[in-house]
PDB file of N, CA and C in Angstrom:
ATOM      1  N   UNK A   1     -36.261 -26.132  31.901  1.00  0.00           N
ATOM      2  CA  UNK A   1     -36.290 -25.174  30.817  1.00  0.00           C
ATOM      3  C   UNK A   1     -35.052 -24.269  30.854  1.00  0.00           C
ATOM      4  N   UNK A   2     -34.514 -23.768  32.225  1.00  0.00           N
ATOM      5  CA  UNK A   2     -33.554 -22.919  32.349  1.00  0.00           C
ATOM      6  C   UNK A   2     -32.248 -23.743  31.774  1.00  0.00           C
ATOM      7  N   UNK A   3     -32.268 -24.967  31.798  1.00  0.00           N
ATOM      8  CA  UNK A   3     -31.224 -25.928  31.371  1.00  0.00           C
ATOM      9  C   UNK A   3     -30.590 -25.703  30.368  1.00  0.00           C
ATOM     10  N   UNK A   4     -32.281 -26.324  29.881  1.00  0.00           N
ATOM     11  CA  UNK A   4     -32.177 -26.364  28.030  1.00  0.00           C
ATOM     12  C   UNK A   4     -31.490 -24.598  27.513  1.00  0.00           C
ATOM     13  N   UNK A   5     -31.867 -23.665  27.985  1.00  0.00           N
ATOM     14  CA  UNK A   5     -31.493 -22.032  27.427  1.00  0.00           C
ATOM     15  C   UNK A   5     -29.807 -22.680  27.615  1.00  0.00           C
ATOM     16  N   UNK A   6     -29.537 -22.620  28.481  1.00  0.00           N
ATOM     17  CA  UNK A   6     -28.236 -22.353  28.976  1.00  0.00           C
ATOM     18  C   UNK A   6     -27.480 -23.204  27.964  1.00  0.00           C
ATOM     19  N   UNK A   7     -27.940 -24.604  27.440  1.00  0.00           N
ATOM     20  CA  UNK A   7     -27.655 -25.730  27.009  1.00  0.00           C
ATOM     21  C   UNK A   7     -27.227 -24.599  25.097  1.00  0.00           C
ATOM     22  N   UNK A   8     -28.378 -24.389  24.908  1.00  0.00           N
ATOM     23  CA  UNK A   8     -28.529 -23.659  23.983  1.00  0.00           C
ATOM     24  C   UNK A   8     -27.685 -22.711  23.525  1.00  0.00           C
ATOM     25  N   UNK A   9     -27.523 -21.796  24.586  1.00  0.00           N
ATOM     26  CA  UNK A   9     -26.270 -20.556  24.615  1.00  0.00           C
ATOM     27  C   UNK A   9     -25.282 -20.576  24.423  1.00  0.00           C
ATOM     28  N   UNK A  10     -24.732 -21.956  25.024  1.00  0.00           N
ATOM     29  CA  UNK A  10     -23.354 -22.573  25.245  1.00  0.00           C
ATOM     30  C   UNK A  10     -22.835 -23.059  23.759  1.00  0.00           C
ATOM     31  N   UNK A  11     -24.147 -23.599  23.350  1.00  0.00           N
ATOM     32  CA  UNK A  11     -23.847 -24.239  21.834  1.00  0.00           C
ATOM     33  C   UNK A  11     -23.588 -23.196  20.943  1.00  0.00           C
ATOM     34  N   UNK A  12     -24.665 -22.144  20.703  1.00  0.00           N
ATOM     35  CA  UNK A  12     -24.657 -21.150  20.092  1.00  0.00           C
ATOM     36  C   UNK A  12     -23.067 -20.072  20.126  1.00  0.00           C
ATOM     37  N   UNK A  13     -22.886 -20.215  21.362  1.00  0.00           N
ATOM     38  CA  UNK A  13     -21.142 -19.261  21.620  1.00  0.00           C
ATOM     39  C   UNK A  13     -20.221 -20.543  21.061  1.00  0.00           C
ATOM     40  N   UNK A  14     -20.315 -21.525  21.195  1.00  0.00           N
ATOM     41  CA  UNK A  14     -19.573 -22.667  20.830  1.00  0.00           C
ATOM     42  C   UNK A  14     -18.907 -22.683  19.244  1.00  0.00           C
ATOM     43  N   UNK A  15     -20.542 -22.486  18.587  1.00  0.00           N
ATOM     44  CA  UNK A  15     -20.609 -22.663  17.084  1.00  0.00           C
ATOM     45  C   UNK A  15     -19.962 -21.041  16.686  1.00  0.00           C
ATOM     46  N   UNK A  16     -20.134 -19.894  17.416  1.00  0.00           N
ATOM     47  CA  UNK A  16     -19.909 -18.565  16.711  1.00  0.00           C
ATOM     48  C   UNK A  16     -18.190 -18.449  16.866  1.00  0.00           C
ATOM     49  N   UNK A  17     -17.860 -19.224  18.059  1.00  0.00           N
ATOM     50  CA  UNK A  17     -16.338 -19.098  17.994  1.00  0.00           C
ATOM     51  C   UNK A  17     -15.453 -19.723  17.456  1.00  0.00           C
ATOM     52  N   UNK A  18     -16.525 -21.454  17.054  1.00  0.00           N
ATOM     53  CA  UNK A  18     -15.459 -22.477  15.947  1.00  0.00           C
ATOM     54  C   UNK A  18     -15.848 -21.221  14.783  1.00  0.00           C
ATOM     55  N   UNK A  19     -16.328 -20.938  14.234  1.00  0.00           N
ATOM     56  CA  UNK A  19     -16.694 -20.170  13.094  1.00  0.00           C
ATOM     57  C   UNK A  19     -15.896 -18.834  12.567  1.00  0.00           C
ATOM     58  N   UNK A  20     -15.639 -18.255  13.602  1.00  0.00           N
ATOM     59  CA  UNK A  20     -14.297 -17.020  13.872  1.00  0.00           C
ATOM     60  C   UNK A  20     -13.083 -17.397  13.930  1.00  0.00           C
ATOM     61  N   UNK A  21     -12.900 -18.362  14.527  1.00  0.00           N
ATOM     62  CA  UNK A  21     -11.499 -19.291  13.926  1.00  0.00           C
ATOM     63  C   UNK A  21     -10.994 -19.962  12.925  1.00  0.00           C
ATOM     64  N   UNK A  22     -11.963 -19.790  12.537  1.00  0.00           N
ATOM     65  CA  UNK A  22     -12.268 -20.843  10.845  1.00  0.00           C
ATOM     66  C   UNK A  22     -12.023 -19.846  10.273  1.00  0.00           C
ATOM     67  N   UNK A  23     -12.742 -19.237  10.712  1.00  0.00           N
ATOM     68  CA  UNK A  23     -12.766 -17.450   9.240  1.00  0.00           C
ATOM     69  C   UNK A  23     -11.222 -16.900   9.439  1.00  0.00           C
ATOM     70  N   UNK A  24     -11.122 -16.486  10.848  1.00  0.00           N
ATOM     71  CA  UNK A  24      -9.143 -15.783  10.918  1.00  0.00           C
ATOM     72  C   UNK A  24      -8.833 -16.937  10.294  1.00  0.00           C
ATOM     73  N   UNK A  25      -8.289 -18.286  10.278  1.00  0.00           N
ATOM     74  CA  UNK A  25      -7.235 -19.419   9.631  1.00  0.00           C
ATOM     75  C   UNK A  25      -7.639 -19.155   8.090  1.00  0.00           C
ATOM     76  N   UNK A  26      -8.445 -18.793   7.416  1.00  0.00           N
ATOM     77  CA  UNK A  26      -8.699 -18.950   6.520  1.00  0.00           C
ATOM     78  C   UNK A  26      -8.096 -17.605   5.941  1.00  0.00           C
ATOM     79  N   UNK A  27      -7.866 -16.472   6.617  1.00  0.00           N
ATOM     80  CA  UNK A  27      -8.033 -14.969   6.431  1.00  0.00           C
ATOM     81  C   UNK A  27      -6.058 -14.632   6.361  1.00  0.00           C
ATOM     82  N   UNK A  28      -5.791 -15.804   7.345  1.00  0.00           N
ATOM     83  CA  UNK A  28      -4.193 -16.111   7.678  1.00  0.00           C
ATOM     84  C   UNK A  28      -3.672 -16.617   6.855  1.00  0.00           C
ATOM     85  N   UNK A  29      -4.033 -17.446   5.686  1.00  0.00           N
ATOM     86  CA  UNK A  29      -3.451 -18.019   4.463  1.00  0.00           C
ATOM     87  C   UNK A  29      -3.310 -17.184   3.734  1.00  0.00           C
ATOM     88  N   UNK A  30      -5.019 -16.288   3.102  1.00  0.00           N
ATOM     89  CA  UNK A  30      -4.422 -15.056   2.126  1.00  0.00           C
ATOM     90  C   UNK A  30      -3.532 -13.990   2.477  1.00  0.00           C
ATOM     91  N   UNK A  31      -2.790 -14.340   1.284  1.00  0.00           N
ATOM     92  CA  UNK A  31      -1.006 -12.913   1.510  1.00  0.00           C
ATOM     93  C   UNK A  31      -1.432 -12.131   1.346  1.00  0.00           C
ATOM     94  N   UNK A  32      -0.971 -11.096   2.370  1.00  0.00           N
ATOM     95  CA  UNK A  32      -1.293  -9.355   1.914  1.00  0.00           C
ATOM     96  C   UNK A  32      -0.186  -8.950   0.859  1.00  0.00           C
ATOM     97  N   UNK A  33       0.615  -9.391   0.894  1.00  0.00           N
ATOM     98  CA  UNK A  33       1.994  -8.988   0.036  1.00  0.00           C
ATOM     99  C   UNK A  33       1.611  -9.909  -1.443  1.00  0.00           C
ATOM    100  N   UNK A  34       1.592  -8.985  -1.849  1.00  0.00           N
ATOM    101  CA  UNK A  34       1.558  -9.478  -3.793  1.00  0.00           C
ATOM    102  C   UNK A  34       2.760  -8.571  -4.751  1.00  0.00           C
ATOM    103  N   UNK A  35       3.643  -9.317  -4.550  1.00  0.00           N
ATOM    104  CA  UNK A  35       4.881  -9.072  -5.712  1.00  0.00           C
ATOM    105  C   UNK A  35       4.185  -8.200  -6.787  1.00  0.00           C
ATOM    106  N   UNK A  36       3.350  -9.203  -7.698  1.00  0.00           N
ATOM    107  CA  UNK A  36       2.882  -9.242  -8.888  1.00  0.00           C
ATOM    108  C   UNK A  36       2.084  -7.557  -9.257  1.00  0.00           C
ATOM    109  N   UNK A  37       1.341  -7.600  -7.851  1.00  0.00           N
ATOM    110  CA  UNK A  37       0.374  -6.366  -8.294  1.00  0.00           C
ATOM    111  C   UNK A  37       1.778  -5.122  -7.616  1.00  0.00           C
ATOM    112  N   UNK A  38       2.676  -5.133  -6.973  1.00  0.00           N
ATOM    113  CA  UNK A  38       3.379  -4.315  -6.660  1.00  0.00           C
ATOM    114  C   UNK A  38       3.778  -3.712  -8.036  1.00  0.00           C
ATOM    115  N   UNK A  39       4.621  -5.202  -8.739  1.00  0.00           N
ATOM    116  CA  UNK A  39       5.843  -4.985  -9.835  1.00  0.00           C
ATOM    117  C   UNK A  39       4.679  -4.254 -11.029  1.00  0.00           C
ATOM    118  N   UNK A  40       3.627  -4.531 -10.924  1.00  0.00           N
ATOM    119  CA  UNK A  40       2.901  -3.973 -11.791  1.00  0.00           C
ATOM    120  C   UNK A  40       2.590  -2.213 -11.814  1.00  0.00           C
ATOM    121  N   UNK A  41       2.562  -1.688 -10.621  1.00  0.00           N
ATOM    122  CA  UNK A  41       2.772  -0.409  -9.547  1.00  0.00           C
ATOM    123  C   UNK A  41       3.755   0.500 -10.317  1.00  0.00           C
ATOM    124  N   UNK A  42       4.819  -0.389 -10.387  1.00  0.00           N
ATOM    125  CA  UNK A  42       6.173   0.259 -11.417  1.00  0.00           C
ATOM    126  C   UNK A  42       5.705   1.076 -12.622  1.00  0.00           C
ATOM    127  N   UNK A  43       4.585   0.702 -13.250  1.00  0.00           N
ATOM    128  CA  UNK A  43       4.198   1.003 -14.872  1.00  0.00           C
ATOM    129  C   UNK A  43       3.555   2.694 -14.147  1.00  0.00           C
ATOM    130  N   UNK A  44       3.284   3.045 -13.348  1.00  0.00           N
ATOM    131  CA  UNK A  44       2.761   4.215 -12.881  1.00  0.00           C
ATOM    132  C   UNK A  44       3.709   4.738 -13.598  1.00  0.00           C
ATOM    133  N   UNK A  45       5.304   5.275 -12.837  1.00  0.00           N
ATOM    134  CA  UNK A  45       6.203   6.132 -13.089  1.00  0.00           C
ATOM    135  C   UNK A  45       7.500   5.448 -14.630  1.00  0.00           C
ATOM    136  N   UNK A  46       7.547   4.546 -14.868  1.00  0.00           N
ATOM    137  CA  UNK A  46       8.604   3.911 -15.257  1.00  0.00           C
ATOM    138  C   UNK A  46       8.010   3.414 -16.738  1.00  0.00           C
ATOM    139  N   UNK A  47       6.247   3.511 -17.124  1.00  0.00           N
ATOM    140  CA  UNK A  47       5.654   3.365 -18.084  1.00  0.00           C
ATOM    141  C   UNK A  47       5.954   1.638 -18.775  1.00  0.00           C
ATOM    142  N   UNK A  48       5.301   1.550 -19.380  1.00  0.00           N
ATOM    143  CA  UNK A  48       5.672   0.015 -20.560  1.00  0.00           C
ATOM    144  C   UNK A  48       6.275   0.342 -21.395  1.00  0.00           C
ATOM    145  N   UNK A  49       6.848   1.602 -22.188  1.00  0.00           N
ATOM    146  CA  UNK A  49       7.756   1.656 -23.016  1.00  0.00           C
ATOM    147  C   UNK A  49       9.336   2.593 -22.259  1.00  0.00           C
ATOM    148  N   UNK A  50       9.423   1.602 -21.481  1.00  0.00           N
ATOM    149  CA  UNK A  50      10.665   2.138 -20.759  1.00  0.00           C
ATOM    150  C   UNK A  50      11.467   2.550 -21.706  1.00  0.00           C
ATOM    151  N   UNK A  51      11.565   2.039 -22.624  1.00  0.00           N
ATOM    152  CA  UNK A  51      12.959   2.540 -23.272  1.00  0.00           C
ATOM    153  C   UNK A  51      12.974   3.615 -23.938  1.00  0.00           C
ATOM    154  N   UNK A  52      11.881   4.109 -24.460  1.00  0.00           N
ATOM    155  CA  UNK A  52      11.339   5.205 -25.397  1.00  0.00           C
ATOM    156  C   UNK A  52      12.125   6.404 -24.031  1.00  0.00           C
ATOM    157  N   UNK A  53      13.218   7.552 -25.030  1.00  0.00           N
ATOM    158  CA  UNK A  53      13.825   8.581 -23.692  1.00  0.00           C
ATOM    159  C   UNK A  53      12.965   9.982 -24.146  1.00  0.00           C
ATOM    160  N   UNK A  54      12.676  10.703 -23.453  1.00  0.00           N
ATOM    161  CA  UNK A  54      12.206  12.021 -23.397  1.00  0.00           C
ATOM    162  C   UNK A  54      13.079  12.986 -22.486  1.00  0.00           C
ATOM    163  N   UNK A  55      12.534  14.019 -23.215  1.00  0.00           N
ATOM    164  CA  UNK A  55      12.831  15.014 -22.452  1.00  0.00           C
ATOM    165  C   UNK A  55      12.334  14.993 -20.703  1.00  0.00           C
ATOM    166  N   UNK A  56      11.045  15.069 -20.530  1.00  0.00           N
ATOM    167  CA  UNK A  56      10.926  14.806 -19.196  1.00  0.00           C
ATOM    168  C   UNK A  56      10.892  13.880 -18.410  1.00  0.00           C
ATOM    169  N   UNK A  57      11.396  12.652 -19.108  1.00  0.00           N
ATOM    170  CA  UNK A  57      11.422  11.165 -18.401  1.00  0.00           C
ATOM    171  C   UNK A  57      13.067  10.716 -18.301  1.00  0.00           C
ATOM    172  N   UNK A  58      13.688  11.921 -19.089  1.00  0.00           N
ATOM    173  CA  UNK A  58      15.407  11.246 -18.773  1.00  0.00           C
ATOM    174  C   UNK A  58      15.859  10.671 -17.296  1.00  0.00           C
ATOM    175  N   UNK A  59      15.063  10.834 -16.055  1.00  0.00           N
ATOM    176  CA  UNK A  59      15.614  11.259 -14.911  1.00  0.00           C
ATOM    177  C   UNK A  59      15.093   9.234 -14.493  1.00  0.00           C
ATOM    178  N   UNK A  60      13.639   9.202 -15.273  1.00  0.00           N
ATOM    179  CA  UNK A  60      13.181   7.695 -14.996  1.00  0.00           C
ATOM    180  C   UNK A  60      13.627   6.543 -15.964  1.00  0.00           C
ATOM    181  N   UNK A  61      14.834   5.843 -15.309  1.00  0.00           N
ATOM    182  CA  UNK A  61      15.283   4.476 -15.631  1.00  0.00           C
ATOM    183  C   UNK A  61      14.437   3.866 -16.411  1.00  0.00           C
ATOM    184  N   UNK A  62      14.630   3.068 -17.573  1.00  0.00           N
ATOM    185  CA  UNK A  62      13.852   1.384 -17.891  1.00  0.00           C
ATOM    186  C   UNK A  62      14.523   0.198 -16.717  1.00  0.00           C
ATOM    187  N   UNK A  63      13.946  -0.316 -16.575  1.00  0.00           N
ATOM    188  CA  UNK A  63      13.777  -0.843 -15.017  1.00  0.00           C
ATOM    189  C   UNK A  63      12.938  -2.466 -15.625  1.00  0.00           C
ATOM    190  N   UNK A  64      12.888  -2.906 -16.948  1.00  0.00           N
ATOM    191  CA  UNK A  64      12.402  -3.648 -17.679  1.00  0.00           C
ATOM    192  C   UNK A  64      13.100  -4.882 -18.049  1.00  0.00           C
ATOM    193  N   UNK A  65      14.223  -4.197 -18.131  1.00  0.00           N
ATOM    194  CA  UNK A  65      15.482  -5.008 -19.260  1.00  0.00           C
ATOM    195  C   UNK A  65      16.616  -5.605 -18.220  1.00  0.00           C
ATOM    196  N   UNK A  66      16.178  -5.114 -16.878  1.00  0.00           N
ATOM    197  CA  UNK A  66      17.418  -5.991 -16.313  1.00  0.00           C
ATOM    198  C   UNK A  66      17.137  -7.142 -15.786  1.00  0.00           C
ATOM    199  N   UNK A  67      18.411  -7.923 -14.740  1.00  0.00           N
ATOM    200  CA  UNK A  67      18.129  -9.619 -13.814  1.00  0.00           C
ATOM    201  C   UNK A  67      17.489  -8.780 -12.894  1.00  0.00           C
ATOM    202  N   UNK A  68      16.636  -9.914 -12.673  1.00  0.00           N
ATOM    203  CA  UNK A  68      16.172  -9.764 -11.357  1.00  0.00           C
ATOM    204  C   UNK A  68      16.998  -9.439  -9.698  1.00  0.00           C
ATOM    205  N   UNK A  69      18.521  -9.850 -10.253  1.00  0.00           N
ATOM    206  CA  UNK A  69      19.499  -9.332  -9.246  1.00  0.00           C
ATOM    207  C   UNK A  69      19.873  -7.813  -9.525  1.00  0.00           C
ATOM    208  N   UNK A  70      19.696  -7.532 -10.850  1.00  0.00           N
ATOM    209  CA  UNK A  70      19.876  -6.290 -10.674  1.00  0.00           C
ATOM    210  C   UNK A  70      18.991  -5.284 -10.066  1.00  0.00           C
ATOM    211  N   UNK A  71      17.595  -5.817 -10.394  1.00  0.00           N
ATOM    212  CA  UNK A  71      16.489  -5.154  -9.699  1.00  0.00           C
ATOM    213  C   UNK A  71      16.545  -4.880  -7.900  1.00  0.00           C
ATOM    214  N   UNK A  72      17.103  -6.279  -8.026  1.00  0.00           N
ATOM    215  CA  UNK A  72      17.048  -6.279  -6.228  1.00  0.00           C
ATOM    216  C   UNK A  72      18.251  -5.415  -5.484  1.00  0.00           C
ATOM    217  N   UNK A  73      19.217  -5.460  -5.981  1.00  0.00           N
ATOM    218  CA  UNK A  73      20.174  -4.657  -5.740  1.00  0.00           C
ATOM    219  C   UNK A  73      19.818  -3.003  -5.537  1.00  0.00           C
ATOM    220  N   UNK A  74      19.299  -3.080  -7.009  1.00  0.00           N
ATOM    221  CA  UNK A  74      18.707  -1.803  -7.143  1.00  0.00           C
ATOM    222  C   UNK A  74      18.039  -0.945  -5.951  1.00  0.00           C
ATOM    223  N   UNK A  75      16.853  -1.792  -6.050  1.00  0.00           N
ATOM    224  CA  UNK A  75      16.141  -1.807  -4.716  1.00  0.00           C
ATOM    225  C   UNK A  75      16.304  -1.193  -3.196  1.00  0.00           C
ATOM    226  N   UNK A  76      17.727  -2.199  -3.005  1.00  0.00           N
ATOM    227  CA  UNK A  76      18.519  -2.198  -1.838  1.00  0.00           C
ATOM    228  C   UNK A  76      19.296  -0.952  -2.103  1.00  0.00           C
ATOM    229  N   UNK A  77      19.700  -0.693  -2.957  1.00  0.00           N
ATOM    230  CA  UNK A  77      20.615   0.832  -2.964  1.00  0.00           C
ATOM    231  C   UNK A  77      19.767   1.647  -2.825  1.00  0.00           C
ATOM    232  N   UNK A  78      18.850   1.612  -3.331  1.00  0.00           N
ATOM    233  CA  UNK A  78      17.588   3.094  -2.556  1.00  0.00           C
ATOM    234  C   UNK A  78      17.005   3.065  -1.438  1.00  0.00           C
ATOM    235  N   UNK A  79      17.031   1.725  -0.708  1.00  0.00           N
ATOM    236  CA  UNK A  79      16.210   1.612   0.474  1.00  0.00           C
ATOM    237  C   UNK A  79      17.273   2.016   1.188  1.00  0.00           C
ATOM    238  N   UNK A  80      18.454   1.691   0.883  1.00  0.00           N
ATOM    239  CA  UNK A  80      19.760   2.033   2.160  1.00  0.00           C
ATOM    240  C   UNK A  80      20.065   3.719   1.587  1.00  0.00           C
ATOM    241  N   UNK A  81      19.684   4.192   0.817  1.00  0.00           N
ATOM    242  CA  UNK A  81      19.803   5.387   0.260  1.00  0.00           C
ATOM    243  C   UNK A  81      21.580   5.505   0.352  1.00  0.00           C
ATOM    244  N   UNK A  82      21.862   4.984  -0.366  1.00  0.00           N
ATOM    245  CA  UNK A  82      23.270   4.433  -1.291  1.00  0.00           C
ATOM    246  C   UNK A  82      23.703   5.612  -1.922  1.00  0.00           C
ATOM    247  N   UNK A  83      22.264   5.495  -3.151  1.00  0.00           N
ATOM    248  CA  UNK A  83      22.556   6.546  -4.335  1.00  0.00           C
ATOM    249  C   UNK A  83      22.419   7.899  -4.073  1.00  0.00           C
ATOM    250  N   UNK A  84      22.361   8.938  -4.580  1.00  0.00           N
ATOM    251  CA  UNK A  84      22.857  10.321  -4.138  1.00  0.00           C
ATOM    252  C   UNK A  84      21.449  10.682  -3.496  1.00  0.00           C
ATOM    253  N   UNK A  85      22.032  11.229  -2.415  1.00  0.00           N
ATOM    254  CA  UNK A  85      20.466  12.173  -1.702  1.00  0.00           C
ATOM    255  C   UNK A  85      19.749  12.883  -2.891  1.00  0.00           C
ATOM    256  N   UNK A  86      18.001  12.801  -2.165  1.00  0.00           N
ATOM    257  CA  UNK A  86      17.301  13.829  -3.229  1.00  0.00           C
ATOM    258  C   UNK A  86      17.391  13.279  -3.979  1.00  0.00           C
ATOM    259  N   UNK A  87      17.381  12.287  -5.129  1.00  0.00           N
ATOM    260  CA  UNK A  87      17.388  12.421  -6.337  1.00  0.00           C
ATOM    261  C   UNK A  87      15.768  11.349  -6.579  1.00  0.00           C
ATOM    262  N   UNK A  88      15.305  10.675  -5.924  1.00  0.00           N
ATOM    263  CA  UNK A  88      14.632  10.119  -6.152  1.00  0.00           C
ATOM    264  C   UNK A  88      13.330   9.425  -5.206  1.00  0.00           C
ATOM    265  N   UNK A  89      12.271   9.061  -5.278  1.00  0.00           N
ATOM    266  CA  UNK A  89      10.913   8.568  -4.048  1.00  0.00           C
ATOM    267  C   UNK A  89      11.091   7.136  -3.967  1.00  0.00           C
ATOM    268  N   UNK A  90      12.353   6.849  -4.471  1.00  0.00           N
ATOM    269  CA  UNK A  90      11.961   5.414  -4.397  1.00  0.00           C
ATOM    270  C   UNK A  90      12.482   4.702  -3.125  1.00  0.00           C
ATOM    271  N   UNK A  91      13.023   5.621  -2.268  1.00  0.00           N
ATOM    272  CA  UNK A  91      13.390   5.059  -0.744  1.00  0.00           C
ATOM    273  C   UNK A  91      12.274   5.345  -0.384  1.00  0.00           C
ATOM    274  N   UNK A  92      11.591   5.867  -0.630  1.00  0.00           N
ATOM    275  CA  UNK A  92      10.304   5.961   0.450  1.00  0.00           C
ATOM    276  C   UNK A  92       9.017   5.131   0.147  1.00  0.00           C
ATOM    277  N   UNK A  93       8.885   5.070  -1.513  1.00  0.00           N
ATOM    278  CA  UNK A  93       7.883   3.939  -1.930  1.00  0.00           C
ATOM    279  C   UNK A  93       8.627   2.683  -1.328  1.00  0.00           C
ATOM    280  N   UNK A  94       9.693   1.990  -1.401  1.00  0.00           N
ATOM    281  CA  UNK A  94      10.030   0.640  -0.775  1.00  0.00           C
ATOM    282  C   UNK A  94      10.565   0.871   0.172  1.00  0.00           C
ATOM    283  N   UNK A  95      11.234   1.687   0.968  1.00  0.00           N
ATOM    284  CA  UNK A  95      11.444   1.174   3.037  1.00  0.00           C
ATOM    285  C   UNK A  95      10.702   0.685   3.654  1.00  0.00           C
ATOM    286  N   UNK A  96       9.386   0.097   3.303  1.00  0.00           N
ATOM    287  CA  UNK A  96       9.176  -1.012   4.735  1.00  0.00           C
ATOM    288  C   UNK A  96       9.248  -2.367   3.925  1.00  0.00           C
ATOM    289  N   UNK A  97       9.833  -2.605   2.955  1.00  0.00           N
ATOM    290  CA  UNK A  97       9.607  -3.766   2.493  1.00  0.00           C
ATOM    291  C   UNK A  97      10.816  -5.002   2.985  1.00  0.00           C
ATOM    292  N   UNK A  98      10.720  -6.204   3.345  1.00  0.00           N
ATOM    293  CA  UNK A  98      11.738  -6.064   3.609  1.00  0.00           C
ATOM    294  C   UNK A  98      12.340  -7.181   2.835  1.00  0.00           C
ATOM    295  N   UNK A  99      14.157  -7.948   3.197  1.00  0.00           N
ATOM    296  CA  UNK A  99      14.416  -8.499   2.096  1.00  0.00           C
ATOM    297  C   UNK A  99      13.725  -9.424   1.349  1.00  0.00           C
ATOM    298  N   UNK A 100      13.036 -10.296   1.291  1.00  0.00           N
ATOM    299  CA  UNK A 100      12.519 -11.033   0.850  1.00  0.00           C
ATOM    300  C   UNK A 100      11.591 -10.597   0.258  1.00  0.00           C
ATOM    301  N   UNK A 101      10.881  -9.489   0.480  1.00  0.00           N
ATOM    302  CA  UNK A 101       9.192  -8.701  -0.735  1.00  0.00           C
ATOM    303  C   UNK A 101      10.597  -8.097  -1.372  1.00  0.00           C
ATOM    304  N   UNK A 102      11.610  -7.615  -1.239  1.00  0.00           N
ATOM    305  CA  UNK A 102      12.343  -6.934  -2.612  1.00  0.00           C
ATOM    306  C   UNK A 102      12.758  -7.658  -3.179  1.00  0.00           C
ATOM    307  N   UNK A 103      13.057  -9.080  -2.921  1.00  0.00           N
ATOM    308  CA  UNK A 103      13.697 -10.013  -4.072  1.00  0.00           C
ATOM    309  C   UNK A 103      12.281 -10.708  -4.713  1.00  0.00           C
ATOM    310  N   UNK A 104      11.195 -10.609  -4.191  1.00  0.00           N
ATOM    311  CA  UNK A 104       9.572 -10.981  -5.011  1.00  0.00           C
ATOM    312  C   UNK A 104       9.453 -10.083  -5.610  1.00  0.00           C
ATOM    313  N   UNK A 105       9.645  -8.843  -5.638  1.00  0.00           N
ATOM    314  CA  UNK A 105       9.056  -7.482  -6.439  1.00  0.00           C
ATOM    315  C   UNK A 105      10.568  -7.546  -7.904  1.00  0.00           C
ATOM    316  N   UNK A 106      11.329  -7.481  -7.611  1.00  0.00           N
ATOM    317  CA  UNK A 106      12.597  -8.147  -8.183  1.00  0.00           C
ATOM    318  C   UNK A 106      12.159  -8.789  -9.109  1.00  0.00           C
ATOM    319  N   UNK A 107      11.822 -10.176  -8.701  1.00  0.00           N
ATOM    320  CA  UNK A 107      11.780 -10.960  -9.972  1.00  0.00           C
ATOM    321  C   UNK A 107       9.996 -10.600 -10.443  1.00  0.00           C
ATOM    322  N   UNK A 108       9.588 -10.187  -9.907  1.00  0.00           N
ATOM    323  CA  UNK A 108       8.319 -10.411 -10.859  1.00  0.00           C
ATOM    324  C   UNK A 108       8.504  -9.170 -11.756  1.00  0.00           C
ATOM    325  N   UNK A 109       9.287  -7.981 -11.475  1.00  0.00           N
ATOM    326  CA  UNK A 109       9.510  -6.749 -12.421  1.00  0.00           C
ATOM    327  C   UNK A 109      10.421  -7.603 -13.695  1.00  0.00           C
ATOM    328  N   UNK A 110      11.848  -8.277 -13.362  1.00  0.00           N
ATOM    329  CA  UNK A 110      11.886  -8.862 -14.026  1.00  0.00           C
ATOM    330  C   UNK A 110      11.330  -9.745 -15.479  1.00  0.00           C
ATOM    331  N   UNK A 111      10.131 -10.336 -14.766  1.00  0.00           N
ATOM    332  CA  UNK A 111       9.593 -11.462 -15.527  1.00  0.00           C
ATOM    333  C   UNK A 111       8.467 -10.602 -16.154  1.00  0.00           C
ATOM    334  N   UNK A 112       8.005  -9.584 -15.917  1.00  0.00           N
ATOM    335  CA  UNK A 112       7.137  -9.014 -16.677  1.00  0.00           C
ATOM    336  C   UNK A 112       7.607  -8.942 -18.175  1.00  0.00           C
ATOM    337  N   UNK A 113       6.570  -8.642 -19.536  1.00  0.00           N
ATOM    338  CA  UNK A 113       6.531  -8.270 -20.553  1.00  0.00           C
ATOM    339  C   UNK A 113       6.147  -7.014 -20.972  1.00  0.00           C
ATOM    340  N   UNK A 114       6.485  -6.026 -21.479  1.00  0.00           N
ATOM    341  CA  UNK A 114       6.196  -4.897 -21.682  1.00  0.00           C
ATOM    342  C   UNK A 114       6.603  -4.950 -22.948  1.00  0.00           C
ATOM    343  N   UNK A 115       5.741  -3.990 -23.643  1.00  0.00           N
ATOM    344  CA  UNK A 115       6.090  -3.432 -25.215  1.00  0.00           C
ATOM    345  C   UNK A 115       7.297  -2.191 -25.231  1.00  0.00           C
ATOM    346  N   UNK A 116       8.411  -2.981 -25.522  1.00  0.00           N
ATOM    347  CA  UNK A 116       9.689  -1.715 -25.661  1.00  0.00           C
ATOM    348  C   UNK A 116       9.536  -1.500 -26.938  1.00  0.00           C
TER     349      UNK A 116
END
C-alpha cells in the first residue's frame, strides 16, 4: 500500500510539473511588447487630428504624416536626448525601449490611419 501512495505522488508531482512547463512555454510565446497598442498610446498626447494647430497644442508635433524612418529617428533623438533639454516627456516615456521596439513603434505609428 505504502508503494502504491508513493507510486501515486510521484505521478501526481510528475503530471503538476509537465503541466507548469507547458503553461511557462506557452506564457514564453506571448509578447509582452505590442508596437500596435504602444503606437496607439501616441493618440493620448498627439490626438487623431494631429494636424488641426492650437493654441495649446503648438508645442505637440503631428507625428502621423511622417516614414516610419522618420519616426524612428525621431524616437532616437529623444531617447539620446539630442533635442534641447526640458522641452519634452518623451525621453522618459521611451528610454527603456530598445532599438528594435522603436523601429516596431515606428512603423506601426506610421501605418496607422487617423482622421486629419
Amino acid at each position: 500500500m505504502k508503494f502504491s501512495s508513493l507510486k501515486l505522488v510521484a505521478f501526481l508531482l510528475t503530471t503538476v510539473a509537465g503541466l507548469s512547463l507547458a503553461h511557462a512555454q506557452d506564457h514564453a510565446a506571448t509578447p509582452l511588447f505590442d508596437a500596435t497598442a504602444l503606437a496607439h498610446s501616441c493618440l493620448n498626447c498627439h490626438h487623431a487630428n494631429g494636424t488641426q494647430a492650437s493654441a495649446e497644442r503648438m508645442a505637440i508635433p503631428n507625428i502621423f504624416n511622417h516614414s516610419a524612418e522618420t519616426n524612428y529617428q525621431l524616437l532616437v533623438a529623444f531617447q539620446q536626448e539630442t533635442l534641447p533639454p526640458n522641452t519634452t516627456i518623451m525621453n522618459r516615456l521611451i528610454g527603456a525601449f530598445n532599438e528594435d521596439e522603436l523601429k516596431a513603434i515606428a512603423e506601426a505609428v506610421a501605418k496607422m490611419k487617423v482622421a486629419q
